[in-house]
PDB file of N, CA and C in Angstrom:
ATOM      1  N   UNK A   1      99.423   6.975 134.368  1.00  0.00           N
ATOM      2  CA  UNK A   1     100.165   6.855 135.610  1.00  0.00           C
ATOM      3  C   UNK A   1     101.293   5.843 135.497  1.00  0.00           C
ATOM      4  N   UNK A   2     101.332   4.946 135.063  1.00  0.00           N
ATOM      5  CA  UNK A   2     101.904   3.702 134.680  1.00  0.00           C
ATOM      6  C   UNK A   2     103.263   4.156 133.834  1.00  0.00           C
ATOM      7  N   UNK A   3     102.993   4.694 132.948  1.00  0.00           N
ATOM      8  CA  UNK A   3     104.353   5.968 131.761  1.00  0.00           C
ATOM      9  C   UNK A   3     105.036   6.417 133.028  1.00  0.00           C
ATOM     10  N   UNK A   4     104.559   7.011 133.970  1.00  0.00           N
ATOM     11  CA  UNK A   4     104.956   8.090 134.655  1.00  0.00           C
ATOM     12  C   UNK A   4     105.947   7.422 135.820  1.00  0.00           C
ATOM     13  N   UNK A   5     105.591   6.647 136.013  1.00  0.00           N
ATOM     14  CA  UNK A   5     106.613   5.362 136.862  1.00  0.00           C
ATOM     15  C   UNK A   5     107.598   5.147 136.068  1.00  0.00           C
ATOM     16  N   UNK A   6     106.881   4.621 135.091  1.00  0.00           N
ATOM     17  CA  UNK A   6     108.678   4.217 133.975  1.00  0.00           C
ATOM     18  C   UNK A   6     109.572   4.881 133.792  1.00  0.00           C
ATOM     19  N   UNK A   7     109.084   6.609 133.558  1.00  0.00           N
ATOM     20  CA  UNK A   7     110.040   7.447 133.430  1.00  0.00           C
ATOM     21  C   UNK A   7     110.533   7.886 134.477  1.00  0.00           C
ATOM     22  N   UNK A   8     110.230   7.714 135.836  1.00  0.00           N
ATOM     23  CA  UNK A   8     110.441   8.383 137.085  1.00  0.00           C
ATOM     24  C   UNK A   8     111.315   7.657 137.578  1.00  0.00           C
ATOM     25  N   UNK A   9     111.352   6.325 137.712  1.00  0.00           N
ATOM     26  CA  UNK A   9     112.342   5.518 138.226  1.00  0.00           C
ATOM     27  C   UNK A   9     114.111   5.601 137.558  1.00  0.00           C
ATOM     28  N   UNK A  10     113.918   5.630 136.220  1.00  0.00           N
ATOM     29  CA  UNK A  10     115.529   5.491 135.731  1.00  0.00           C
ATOM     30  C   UNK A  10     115.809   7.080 135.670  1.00  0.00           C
ATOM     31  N   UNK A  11     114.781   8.047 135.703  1.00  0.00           N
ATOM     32  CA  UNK A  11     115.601   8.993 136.104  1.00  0.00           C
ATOM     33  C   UNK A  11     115.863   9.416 137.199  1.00  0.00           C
ATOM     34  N   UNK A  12     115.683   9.136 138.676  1.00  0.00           N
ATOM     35  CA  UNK A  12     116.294   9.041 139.859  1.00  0.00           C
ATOM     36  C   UNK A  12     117.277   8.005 140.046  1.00  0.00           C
ATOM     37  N   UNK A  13     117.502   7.153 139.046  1.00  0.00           N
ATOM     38  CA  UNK A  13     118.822   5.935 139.363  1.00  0.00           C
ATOM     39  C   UNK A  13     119.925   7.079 138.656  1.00  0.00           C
ATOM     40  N   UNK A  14     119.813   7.538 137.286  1.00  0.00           N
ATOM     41  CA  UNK A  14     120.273   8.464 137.359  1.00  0.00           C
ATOM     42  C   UNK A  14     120.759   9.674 137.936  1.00  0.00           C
ATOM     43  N   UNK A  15     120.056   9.980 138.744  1.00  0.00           N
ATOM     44  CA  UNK A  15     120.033  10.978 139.630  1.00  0.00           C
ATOM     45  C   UNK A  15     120.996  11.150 140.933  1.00  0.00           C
ATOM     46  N   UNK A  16     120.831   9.956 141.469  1.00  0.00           N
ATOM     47  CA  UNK A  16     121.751   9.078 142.587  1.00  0.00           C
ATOM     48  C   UNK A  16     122.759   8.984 141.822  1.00  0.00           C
ATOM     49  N   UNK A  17     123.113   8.251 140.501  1.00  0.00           N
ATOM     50  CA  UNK A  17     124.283   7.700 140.429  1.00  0.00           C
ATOM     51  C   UNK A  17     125.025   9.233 139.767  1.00  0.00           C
ATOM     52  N   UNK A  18     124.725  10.553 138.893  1.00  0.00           N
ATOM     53  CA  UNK A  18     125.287  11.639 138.865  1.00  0.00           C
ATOM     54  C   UNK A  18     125.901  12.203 140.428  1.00  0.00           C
ATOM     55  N   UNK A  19     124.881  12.133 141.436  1.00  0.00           N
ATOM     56  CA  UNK A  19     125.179  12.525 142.894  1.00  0.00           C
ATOM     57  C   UNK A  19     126.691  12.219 143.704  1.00  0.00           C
ATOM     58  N   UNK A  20     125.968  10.664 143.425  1.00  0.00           N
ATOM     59  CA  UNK A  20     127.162   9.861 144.027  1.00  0.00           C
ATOM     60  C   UNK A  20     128.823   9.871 142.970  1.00  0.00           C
ATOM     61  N   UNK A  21     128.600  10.088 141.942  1.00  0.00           N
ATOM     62  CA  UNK A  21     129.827  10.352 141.238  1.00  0.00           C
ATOM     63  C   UNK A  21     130.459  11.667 140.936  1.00  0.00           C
ATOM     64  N   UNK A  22     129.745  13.217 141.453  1.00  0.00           N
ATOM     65  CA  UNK A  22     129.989  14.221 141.845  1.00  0.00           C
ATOM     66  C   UNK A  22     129.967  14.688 143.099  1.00  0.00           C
ATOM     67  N   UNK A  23     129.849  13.826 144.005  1.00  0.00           N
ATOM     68  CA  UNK A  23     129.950  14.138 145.615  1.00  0.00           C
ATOM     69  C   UNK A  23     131.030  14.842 145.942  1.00  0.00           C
ATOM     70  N   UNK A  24     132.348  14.630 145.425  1.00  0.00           N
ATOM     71  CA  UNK A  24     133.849  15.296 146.059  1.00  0.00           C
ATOM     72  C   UNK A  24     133.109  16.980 145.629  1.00  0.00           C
ATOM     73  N   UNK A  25     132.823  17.520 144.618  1.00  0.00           N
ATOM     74  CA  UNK A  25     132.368  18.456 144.608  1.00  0.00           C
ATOM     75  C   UNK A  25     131.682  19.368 145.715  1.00  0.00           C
ATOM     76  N   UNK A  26     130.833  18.958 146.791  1.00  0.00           N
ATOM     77  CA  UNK A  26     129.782  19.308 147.078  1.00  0.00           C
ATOM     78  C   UNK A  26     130.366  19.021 148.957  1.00  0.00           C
ATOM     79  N   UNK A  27     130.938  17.732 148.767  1.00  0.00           N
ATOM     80  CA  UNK A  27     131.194  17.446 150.667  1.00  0.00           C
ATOM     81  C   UNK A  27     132.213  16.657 150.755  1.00  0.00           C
ATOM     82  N   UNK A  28     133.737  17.032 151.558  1.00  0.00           N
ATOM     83  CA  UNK A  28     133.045  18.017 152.740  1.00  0.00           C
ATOM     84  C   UNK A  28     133.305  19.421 152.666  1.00  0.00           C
ATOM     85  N   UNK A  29     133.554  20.155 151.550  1.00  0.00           N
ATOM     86  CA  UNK A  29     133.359  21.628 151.281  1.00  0.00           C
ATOM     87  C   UNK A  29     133.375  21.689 149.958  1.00  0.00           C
ATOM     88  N   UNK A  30     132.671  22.560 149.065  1.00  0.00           N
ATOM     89  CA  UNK A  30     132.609  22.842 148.071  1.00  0.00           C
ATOM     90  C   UNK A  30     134.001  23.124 147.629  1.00  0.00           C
ATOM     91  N   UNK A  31     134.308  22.604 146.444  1.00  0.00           N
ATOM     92  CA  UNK A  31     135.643  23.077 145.659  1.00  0.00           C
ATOM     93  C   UNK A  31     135.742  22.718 144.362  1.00  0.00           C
ATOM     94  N   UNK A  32     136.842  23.245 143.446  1.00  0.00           N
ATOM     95  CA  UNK A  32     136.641  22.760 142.035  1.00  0.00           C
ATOM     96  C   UNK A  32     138.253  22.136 141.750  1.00  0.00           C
ATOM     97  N   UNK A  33     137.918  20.820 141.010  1.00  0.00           N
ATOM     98  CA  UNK A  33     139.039  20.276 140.454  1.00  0.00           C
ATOM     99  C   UNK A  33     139.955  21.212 138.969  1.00  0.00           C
ATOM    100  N   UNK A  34     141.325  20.701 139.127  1.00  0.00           N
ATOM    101  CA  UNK A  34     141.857  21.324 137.950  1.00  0.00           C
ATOM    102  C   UNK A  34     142.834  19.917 138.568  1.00  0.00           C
ATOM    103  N   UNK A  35     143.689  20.270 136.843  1.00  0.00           N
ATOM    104  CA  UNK A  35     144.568  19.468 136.712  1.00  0.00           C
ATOM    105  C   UNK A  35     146.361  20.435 136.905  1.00  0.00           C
ATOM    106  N   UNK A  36     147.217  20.184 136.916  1.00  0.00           N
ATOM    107  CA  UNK A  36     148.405  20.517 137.052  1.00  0.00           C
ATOM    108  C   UNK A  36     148.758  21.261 135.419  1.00  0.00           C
ATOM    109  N   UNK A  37     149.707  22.438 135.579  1.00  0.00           N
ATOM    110  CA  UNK A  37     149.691  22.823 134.023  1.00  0.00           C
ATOM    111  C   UNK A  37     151.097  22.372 134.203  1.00  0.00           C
ATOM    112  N   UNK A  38     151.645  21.829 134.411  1.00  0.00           N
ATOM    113  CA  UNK A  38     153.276  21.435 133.914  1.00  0.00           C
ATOM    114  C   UNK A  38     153.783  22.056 132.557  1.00  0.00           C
ATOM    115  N   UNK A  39     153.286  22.370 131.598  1.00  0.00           N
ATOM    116  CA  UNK A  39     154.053  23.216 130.618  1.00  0.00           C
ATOM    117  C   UNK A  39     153.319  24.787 130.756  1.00  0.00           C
ATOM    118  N   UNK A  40     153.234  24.793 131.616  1.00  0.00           N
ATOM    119  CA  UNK A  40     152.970  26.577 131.970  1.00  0.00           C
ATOM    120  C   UNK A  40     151.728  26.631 131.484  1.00  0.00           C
ATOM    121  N   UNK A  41     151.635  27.478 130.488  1.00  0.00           N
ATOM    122  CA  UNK A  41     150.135  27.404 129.712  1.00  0.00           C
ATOM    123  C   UNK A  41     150.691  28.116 128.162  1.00  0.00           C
ATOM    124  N   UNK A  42     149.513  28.144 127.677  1.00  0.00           N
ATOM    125  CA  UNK A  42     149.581  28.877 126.440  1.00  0.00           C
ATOM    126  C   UNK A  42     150.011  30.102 126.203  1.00  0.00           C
ATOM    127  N   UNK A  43     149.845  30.570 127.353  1.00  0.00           N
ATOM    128  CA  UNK A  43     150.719  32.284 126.647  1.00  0.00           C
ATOM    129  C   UNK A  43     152.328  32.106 126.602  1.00  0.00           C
ATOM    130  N   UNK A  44     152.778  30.564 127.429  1.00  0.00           N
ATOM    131  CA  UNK A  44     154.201  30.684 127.125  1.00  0.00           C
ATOM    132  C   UNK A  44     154.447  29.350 125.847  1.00  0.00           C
ATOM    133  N   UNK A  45     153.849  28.997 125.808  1.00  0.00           N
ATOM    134  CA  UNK A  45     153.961  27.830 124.519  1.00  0.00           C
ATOM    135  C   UNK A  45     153.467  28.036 123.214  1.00  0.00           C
ATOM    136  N   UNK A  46     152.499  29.410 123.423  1.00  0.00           N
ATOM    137  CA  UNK A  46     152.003  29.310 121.781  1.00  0.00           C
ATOM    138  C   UNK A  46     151.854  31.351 122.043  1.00  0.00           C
ATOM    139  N   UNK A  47     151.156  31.929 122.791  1.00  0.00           N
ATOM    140  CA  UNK A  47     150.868  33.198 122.330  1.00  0.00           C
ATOM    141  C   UNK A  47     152.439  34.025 122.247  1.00  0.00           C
ATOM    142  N   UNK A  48     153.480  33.805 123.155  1.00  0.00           N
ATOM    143  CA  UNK A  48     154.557  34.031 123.194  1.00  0.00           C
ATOM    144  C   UNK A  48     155.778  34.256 121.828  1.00  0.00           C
ATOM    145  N   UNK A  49     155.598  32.729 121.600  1.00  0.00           N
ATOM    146  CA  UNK A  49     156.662  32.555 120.403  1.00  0.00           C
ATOM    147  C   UNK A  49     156.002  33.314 118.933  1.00  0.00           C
ATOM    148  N   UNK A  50     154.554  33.381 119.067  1.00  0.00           N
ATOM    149  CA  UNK A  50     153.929  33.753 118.048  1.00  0.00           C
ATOM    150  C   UNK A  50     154.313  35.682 117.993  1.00  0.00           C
ATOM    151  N   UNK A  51     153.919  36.051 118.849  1.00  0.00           N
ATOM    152  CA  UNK A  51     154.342  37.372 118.990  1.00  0.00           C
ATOM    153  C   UNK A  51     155.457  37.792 118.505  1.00  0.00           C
ATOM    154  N   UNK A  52     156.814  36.928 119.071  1.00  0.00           N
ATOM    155  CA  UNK A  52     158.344  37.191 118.993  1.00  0.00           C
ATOM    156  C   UNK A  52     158.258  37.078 117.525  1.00  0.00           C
ATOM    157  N   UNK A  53     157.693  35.758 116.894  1.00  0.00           N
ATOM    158  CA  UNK A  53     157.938  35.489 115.411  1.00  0.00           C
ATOM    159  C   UNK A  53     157.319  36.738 114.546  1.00  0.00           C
ATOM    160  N   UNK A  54     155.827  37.166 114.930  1.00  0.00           N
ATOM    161  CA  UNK A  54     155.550  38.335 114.704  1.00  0.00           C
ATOM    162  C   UNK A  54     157.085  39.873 114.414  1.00  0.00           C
ATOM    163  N   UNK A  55     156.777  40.086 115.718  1.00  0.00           N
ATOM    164  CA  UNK A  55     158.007  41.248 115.965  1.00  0.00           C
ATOM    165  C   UNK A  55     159.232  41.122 114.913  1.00  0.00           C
ATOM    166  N   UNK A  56     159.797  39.902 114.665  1.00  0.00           N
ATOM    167  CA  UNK A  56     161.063  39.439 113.904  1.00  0.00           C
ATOM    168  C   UNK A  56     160.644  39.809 112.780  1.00  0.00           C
ATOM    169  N   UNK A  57     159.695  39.134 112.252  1.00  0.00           N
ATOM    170  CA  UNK A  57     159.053  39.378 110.606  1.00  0.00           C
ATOM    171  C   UNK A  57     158.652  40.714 110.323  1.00  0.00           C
ATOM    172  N   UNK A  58     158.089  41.732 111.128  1.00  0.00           N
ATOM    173  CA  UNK A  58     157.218  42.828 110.985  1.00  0.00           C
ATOM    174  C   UNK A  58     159.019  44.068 111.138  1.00  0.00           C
ATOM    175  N   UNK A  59     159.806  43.620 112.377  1.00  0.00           N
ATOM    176  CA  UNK A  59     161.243  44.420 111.758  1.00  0.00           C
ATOM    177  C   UNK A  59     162.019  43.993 110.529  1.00  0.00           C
ATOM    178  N   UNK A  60     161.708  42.847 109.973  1.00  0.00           N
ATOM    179  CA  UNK A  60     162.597  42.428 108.726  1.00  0.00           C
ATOM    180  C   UNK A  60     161.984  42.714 107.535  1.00  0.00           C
ATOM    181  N   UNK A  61     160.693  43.629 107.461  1.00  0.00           N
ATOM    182  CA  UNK A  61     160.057  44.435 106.632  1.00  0.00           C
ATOM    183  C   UNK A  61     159.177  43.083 105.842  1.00  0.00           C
ATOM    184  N   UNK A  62     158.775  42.401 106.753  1.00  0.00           N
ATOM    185  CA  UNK A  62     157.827  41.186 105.987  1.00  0.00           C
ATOM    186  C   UNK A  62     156.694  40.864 106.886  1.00  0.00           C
ATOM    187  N   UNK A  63     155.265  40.775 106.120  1.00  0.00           N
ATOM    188  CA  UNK A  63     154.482  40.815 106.827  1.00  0.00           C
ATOM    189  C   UNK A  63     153.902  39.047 106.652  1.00  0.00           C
ATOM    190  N   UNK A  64     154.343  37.763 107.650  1.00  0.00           N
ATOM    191  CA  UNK A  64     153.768  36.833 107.793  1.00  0.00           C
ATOM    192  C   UNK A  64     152.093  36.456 107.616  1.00  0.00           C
ATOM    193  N   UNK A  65     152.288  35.646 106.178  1.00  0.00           N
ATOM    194  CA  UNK A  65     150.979  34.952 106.137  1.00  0.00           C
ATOM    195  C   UNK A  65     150.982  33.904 106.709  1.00  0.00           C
ATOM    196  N   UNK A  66     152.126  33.022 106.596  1.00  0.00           N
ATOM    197  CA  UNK A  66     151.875  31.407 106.761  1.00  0.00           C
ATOM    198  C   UNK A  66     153.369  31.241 107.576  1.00  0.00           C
ATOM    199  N   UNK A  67     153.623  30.410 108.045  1.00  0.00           N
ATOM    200  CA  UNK A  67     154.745  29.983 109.159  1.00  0.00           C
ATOM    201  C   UNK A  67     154.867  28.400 108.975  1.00  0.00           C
ATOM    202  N   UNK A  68     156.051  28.229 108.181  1.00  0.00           N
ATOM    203  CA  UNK A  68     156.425  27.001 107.903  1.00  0.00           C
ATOM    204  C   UNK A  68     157.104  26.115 108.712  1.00  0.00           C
ATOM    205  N   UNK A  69     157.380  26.902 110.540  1.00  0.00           N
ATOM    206  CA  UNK A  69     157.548  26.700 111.411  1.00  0.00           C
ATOM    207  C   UNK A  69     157.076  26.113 112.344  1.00  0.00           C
ATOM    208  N   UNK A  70     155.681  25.547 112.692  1.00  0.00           N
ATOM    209  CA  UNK A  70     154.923  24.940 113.507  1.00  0.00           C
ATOM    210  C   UNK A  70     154.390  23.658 112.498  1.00  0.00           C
ATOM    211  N   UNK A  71     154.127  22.558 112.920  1.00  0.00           N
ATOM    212  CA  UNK A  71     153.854  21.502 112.302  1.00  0.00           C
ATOM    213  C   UNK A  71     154.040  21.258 110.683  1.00  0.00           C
ATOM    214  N   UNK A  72     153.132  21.186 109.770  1.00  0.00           N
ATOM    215  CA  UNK A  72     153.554  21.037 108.806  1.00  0.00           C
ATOM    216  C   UNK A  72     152.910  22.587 107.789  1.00  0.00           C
ATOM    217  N   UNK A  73     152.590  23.350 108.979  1.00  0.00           N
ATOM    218  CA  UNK A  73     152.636  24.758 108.145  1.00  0.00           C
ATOM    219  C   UNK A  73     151.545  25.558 109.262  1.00  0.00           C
ATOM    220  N   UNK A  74     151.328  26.383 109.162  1.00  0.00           N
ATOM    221  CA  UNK A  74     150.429  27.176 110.106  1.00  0.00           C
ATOM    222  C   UNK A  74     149.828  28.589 109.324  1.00  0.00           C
ATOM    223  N   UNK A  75     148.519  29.167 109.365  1.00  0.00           N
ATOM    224  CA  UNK A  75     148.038  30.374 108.707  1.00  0.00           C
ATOM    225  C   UNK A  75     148.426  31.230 109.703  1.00  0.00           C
ATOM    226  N   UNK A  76     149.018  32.035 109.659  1.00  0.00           N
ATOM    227  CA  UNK A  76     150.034  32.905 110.333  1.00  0.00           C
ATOM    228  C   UNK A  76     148.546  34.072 110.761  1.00  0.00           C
ATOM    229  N   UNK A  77     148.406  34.710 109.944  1.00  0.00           N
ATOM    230  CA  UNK A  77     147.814  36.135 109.612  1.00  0.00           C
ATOM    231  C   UNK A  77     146.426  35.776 109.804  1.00  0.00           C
ATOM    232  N   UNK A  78     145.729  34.697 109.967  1.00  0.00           N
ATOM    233  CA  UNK A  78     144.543  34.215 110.201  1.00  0.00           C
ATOM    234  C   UNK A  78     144.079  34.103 111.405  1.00  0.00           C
ATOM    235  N   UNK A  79     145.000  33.877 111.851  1.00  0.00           N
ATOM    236  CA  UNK A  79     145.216  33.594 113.732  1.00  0.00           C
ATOM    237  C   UNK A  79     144.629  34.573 114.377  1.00  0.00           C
ATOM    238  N   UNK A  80     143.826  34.927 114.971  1.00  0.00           N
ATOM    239  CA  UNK A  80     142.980  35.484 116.007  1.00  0.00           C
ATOM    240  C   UNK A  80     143.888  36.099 116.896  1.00  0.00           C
ATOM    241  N   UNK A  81     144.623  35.075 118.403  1.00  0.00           N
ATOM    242  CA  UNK A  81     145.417  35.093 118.699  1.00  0.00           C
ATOM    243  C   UNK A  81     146.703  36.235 118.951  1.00  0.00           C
ATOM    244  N   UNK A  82     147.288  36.675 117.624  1.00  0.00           N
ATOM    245  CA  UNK A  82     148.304  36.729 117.361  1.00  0.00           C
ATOM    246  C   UNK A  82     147.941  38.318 117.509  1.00  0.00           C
ATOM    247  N   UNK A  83     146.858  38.780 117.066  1.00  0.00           N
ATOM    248  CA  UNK A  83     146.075  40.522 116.958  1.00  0.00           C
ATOM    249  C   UNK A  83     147.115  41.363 116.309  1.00  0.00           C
ATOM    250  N   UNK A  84     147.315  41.079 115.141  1.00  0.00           N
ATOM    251  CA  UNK A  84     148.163  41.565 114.350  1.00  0.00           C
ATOM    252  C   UNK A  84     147.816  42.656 113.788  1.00  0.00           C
TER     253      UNK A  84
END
């Protein structure tokens, strides 16, 4: 019985303090946070240009492995993404 106290207590301080630090959630109406996308999102910053670069390479009769264009190199043809 004695165990059972020990463990019971810090997990209701827990309990309260998850509550009380997810409350905006819950009252006074349920809702969900997001943040602002100020650079649009990914289909215009990365799935976009990838495509176009696609299209360019695939009419210039070359089929992109690697893209020496994004940081200090990128696996072009590996990319998921890109559904080449």
């Amino acid at each position: 019985m004695k165990q059972t106290k020990n463990i019971f207590f810090p997990v209701i301080f827990i309990l309260i303090i998850c509550l009380i630090f997810f409350s905006r959630l819950f009252y006074p109406k349920p809702s969900l946070f997001y943040t602002p996308d100020f650079g649009r999102s990914d289909i215009w910053n990365f799935n976009y240009p990838i495509k176009d670069f696609l299209a360019r390479s695939l009419r210039s009769g070359q089929l992109p492995f690697w893209s020496k264009d994004v940081a200090t190199g990128f696996p072009f043809l590996a990319e998921g993404r890109i559904q080449a």
